[in-house]
C-alpha atoms as a PDB file:
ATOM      1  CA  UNK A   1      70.401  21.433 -34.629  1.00  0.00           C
ATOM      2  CA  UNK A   2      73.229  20.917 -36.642  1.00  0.00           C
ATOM      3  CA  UNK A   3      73.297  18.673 -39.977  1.00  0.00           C
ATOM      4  CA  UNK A   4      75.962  16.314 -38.676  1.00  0.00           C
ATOM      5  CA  UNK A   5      73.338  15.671 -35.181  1.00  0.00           C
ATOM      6  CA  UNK A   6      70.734  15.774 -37.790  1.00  0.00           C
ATOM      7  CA  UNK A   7      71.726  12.850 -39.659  1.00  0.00           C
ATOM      8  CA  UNK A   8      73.459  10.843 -36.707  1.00  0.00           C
ATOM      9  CA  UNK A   9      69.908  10.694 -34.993  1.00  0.00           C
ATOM     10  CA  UNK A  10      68.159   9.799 -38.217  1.00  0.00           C
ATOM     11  CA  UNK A  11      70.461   7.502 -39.104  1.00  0.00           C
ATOM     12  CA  UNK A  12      70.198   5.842 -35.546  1.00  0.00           C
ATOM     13  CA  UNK A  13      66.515   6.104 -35.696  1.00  0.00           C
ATOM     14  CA  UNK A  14      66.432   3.726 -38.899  1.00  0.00           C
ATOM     15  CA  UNK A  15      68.671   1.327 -37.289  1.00  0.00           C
ATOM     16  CA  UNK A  16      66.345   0.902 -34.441  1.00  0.00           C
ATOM     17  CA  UNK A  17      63.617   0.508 -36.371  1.00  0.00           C
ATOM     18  CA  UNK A  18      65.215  -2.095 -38.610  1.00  0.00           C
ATOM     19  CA  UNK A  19      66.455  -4.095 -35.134  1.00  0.00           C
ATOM     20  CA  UNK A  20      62.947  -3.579 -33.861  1.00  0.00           C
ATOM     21  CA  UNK A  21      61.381  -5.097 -37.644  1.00  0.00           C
ATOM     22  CA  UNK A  22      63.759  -7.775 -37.430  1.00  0.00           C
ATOM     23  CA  UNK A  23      63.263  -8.865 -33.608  1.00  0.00           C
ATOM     24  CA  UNK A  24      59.350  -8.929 -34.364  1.00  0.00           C
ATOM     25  CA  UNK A  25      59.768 -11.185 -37.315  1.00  0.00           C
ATOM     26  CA  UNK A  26      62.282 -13.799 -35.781  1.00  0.00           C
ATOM     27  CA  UNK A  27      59.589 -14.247 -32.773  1.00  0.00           C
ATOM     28  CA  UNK A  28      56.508 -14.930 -35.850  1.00  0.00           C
ATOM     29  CA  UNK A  29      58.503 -17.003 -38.012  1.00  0.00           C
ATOM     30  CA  UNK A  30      60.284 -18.792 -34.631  1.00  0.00           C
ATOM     31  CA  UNK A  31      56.361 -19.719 -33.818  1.00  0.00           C
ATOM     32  CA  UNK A  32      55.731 -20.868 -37.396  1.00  0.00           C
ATOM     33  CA  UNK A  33      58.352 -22.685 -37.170  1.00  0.00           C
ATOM     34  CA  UNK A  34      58.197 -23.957 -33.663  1.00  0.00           C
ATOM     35  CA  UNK A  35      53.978 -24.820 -34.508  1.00  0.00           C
ATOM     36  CA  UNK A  36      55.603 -26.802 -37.765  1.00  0.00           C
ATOM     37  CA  UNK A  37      58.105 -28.772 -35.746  1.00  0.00           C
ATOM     38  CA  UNK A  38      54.970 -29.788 -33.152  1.00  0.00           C
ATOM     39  CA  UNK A  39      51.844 -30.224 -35.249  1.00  0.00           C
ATOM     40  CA  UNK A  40      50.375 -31.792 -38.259  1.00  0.00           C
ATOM     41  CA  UNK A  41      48.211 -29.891 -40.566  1.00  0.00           C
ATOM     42  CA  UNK A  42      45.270 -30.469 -42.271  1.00  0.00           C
ATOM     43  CA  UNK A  43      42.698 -29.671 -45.134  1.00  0.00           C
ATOM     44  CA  UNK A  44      39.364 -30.952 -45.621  1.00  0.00           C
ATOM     45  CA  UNK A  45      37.643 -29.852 -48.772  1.00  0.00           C
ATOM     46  CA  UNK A  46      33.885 -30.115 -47.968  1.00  0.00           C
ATOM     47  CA  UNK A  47      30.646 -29.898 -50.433  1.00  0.00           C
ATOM     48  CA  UNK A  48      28.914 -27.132 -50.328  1.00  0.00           C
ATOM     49  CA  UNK A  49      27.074 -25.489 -47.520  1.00  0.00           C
ATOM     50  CA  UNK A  50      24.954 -22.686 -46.114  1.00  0.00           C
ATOM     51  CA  UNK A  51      24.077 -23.785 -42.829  1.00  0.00           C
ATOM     52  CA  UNK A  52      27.360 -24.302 -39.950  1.00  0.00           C
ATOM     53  CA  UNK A  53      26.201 -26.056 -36.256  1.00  0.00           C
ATOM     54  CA  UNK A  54      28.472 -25.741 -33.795  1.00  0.00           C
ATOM     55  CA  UNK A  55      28.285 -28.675 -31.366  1.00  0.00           C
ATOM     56  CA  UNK A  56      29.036 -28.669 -27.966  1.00  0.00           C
ATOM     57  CA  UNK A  57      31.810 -26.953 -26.833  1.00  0.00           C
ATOM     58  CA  UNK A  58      33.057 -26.552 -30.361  1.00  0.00           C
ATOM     59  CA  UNK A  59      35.954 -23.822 -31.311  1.00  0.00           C
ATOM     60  CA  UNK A  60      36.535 -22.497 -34.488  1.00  0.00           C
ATOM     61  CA  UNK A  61      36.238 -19.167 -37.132  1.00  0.00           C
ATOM     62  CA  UNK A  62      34.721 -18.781 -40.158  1.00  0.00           C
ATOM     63  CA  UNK A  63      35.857 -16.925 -43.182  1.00  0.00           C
ATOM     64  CA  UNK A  64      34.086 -16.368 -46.276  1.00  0.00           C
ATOM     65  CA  UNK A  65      36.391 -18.085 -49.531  1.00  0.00           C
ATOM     66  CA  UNK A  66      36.014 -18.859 -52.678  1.00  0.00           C
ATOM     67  CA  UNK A  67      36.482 -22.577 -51.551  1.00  0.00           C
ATOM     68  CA  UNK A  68      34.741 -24.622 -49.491  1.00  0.00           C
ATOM     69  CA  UNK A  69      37.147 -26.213 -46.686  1.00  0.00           C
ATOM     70  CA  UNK A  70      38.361 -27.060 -42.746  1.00  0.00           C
ATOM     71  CA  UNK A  71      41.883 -26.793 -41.709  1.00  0.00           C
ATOM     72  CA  UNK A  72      42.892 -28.086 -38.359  1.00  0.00           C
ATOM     73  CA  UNK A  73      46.001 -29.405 -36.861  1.00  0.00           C
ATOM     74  CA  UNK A  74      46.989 -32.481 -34.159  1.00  0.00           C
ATOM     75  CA  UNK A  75      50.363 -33.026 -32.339  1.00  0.00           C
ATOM     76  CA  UNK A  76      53.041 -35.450 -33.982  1.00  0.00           C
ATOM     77  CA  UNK A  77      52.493 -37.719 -31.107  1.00  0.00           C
ATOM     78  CA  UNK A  78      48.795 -38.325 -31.947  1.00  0.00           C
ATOM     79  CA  UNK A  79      47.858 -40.560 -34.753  1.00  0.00           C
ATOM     80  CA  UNK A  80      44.132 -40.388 -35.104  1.00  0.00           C
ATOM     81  CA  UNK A  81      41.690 -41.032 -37.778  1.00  0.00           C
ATOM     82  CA  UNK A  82      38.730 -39.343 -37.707  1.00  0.00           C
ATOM     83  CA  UNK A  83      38.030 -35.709 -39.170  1.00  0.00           C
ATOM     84  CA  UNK A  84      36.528 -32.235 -36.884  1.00  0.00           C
ATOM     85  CA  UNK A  85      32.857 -31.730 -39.213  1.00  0.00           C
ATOM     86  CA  UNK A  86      31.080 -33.448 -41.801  1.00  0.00           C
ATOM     87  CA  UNK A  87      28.142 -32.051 -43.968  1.00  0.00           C
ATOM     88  CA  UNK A  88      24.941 -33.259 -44.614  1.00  0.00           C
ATOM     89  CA  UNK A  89      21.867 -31.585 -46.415  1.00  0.00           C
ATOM     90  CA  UNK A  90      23.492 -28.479 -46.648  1.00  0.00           C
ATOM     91  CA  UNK A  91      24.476 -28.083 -43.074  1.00  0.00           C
ATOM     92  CA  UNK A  92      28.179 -28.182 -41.826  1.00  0.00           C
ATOM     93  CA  UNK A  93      28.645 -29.968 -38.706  1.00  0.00           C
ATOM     94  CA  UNK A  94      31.641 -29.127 -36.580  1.00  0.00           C
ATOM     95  CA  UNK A  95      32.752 -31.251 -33.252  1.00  0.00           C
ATOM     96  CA  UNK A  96      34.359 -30.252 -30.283  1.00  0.00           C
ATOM     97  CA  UNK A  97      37.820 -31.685 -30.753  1.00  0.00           C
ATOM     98  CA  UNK A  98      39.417 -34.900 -32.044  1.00  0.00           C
ATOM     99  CA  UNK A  99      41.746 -35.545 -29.150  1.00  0.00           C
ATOM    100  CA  UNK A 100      39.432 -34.774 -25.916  1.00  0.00           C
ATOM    101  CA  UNK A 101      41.053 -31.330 -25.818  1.00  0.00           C
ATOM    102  CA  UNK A 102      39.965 -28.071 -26.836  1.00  0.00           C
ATOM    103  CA  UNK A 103      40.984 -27.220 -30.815  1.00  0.00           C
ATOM    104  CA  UNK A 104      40.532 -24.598 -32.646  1.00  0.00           C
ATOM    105  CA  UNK A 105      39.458 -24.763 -36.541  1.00  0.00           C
ATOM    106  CA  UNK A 106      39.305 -22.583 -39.438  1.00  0.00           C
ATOM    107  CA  UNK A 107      35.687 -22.896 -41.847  1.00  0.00           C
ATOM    108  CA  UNK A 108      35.691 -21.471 -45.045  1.00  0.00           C
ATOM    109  CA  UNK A 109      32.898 -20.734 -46.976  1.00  0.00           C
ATOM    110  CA  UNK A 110      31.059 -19.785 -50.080  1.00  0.00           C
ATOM    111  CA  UNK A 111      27.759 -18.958 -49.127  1.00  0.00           C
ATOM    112  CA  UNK A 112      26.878 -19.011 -45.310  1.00  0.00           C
ATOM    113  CA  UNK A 113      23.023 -17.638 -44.229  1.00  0.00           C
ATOM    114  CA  UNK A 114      22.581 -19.943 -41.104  1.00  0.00           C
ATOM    115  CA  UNK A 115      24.942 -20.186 -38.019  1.00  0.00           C
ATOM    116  CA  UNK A 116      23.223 -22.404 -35.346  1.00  0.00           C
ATOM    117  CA  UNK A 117      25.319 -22.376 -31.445  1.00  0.00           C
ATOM    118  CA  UNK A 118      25.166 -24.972 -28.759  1.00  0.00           C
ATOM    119  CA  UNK A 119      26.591 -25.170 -25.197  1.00  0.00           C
ATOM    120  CA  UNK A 120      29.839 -23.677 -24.720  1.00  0.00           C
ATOM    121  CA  UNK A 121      30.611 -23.464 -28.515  1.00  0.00           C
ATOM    122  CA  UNK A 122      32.854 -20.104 -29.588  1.00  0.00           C
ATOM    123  CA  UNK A 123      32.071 -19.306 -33.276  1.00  0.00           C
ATOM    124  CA  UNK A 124      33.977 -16.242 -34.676  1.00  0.00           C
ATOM    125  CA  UNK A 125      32.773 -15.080 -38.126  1.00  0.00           C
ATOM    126  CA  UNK A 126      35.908 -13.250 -39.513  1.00  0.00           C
ATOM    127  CA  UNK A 127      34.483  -9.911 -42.008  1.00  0.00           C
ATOM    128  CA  UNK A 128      31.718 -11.688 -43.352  1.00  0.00           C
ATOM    129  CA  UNK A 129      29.692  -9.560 -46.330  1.00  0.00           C
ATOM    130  CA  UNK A 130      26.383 -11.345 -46.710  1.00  0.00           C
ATOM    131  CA  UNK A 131      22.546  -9.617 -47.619  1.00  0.00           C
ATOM    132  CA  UNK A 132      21.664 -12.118 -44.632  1.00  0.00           C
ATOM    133  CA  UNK A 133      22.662 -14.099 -42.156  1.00  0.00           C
ATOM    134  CA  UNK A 134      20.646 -16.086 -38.894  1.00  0.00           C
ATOM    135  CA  UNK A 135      21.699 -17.110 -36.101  1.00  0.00           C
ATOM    136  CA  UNK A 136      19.879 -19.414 -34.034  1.00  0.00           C
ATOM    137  CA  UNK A 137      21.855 -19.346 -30.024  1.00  0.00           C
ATOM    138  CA  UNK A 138      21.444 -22.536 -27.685  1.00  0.00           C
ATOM    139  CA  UNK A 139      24.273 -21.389 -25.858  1.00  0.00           C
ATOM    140  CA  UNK A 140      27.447 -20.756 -25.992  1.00  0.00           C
ATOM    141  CA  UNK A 141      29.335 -17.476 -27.874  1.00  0.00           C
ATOM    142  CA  UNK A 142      29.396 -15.613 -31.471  1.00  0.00           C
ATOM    143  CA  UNK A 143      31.345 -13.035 -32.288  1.00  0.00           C
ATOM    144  CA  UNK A 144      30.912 -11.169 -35.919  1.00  0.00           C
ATOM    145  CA  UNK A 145      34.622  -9.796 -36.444  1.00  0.00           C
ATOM    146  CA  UNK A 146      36.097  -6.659 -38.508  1.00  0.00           C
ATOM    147  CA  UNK A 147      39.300  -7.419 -38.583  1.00  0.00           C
ATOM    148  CA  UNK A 148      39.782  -5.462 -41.936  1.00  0.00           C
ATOM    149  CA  UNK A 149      38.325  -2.395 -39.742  1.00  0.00           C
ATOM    150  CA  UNK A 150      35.546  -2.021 -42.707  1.00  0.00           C
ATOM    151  CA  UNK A 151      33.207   0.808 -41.853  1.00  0.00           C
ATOM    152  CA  UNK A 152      30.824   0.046 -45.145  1.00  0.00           C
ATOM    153  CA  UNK A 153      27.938  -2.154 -44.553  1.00  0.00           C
ATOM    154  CA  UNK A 154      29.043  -5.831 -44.578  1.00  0.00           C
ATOM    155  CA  UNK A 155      25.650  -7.178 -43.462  1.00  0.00           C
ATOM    156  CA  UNK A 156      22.273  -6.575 -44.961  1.00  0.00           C
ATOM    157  CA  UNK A 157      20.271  -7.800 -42.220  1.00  0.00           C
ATOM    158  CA  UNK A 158      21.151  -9.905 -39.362  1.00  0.00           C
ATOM    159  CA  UNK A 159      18.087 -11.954 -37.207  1.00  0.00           C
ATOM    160  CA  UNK A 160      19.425 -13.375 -34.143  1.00  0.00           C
ATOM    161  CA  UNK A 161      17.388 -15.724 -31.905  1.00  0.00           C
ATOM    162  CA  UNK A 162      19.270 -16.567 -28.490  1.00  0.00           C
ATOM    163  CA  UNK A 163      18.772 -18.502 -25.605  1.00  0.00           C
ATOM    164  CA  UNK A 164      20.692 -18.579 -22.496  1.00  0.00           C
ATOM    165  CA  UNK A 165      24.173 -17.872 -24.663  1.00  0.00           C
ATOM    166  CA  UNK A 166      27.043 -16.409 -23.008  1.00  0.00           C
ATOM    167  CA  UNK A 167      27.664 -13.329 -25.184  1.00  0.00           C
ATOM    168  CA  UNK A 168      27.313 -12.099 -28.867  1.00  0.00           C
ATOM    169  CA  UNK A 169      29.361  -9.360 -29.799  1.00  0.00           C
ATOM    170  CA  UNK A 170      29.094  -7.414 -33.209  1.00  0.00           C
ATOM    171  CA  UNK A 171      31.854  -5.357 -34.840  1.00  0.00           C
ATOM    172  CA  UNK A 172      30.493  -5.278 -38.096  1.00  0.00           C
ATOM    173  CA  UNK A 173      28.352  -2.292 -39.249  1.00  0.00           C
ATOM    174  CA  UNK A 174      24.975  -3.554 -41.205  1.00  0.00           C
ATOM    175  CA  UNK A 175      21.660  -2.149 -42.217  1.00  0.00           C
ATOM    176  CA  UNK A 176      19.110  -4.003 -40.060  1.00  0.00           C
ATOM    177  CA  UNK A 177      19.488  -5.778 -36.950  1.00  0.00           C
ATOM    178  CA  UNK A 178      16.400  -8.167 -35.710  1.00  0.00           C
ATOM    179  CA  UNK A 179      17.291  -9.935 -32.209  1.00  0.00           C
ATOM    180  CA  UNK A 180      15.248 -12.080 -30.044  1.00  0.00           C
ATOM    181  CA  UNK A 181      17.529 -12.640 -27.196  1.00  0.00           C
ATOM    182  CA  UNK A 182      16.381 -14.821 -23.456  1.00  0.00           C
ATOM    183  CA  UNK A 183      19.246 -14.698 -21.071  1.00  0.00           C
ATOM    184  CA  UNK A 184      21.740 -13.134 -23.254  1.00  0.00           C
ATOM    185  CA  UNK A 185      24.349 -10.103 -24.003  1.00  0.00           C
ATOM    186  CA  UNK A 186      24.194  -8.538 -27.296  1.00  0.00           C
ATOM    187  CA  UNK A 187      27.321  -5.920 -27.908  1.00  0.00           C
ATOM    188  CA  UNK A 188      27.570  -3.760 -30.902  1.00  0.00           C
ATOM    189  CA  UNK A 189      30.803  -1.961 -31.459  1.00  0.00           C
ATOM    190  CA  UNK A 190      29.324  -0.582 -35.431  1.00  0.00           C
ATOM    191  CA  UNK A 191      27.113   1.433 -36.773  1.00  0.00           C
ATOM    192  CA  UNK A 192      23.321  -0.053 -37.208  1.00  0.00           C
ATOM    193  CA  UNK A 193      20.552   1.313 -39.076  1.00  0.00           C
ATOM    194  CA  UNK A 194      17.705  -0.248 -37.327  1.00  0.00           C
ATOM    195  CA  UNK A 195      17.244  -2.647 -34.938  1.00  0.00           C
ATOM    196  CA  UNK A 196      14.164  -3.884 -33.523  1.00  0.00           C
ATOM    197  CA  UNK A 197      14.847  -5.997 -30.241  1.00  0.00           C
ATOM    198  CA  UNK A 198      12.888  -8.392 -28.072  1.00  0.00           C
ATOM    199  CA  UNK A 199      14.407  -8.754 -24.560  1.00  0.00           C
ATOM    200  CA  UNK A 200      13.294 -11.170 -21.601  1.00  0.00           C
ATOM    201  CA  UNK A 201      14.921 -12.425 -18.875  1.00  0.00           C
ATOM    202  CA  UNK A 202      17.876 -10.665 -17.649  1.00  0.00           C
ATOM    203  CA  UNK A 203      18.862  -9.892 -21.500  1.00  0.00           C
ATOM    204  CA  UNK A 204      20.811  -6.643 -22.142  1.00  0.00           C
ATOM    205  CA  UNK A 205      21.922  -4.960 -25.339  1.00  0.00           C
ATOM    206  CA  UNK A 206      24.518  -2.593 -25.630  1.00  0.00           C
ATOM    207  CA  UNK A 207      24.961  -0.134 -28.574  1.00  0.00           C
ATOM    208  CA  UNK A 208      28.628   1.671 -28.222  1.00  0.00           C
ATOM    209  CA  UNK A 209      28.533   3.109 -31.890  1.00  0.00           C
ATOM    210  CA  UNK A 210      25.076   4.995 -32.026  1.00  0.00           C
ATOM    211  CA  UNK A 211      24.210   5.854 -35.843  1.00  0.00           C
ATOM    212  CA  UNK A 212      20.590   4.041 -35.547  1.00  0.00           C
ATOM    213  CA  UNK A 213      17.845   5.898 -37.623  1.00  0.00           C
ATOM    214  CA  UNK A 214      14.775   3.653 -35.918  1.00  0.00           C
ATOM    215  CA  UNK A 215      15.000   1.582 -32.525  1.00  0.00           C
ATOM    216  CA  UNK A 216      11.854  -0.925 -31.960  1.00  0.00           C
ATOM    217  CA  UNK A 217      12.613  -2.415 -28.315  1.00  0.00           C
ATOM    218  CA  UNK A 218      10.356  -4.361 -25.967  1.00  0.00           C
ATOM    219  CA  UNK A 219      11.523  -5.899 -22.726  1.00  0.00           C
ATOM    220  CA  UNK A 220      10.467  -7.476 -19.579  1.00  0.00           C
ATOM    221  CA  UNK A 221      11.623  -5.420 -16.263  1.00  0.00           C
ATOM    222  CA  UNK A 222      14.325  -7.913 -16.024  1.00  0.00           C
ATOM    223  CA  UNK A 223      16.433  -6.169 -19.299  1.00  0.00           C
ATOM    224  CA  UNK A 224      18.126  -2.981 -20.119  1.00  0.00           C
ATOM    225  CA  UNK A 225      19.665  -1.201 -22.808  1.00  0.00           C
ATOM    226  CA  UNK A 226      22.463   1.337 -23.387  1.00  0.00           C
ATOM    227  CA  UNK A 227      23.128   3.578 -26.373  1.00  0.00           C
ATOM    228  CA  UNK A 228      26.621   5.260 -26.275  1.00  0.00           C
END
């Protein structure tokens, strides 16, 4: 190839790549500014907390901060008083929605070591790094997200106790994994240590990263497991 073709097809190569950066930021900051134009934000600073309870049919993420805080947002149109969680004795109570429709909210935390779930709740725990953490399931779904793609351990040891929950699925590797699980799915997508599972009732755990030193299972002939 000669130099001249050389540098016409690098040169054209840059130029696509600099229309394709610039036609993927005008559509994000077109949405910022589109969500800006229709919505109010907010920010509730909140006293501390280690326990969160999602209520019914509550939406929203968690992400460990060095502050303690909700942010949420309404239309323009809607002028409500009223605020998505309160907290009392150390427990974090978030609602399903202000305006009778589903919302979505963003927790941040300090120190988290509970998460409690209730019918048709959605809690997602965004790269948490914590020695422990429980989570007590009356319905509903949790998902424990890597979105920095982390593959050191970012949990200690993590004790679920479900009930007739929709899902749980875990992409963040950890050291121990203790689950007690009646009527529910339990993915893993990391690496775990150990686990030691108790399974009844049409319960199934997957494991689709398989680095686990010691398995302790027991199950009724309801359940099953898979290890990828």
């Amino acid at each position: 190839m000669k130099t001249s073709t050389k540098i016409i097809l690098t040169y054209t190569i840059l130029l696509l790549t600099g229309a394709l950066a610039m036609y993927i930021a005008e559509i994000y900051v077109g949405k910022d500014i589109q969500e800006k134009r229709l919505y109010n934000g907010f920010t509730k600073k909140l006293p501390q907390f280690s326990v969160v309870v999602a209520e019914e049919y509550a939406k929203f993420r968690i992400e460990m901060s060095d502050t303690n805080s909700i942010d949420w947002k309404l239309p323009k149109e809607i002028r409500l008083k009223g605020e998505p969680a309160f907290v009392r004795n150390d427990t974090l109570f978030v609602t399903k929605s202000l305006t009778g429709n589903d919302q979505d909210y963003v927790v941040r935390s300090k120190a988290l070591t509970f998460i409690v779930t209730s019918k048709g709740s959605c809690i997602r725990f965004i790269d948490p790094i914590l020695d422990k953490l429980t989570v007590l399931g009356k319905g509903g779904e949790v998902f424990l997200d890597n979105e920095q793609q982390k593959n050191t351990v970012r949990i200690g040891q993590l004790d679920i106790v479900g009930k007739k929950m929709d899902r749980i699925q875990i992409s963040i590797p950890m050291n121990c994994l203790n689950a007690q699980l009646d009527s529910v799915e339990l993915t893993t997508y990391a690496p775990v240590n150990e686990a030691n599972i108790d399974l009844v009732k049409n319960s199934s755990v997957q494991f689709k990263n398989y680095q686990l030193s010691r398995l302790k299972m027991e199950k009724d002939s309801s359940c099953w497991i898979k290890i990828y």
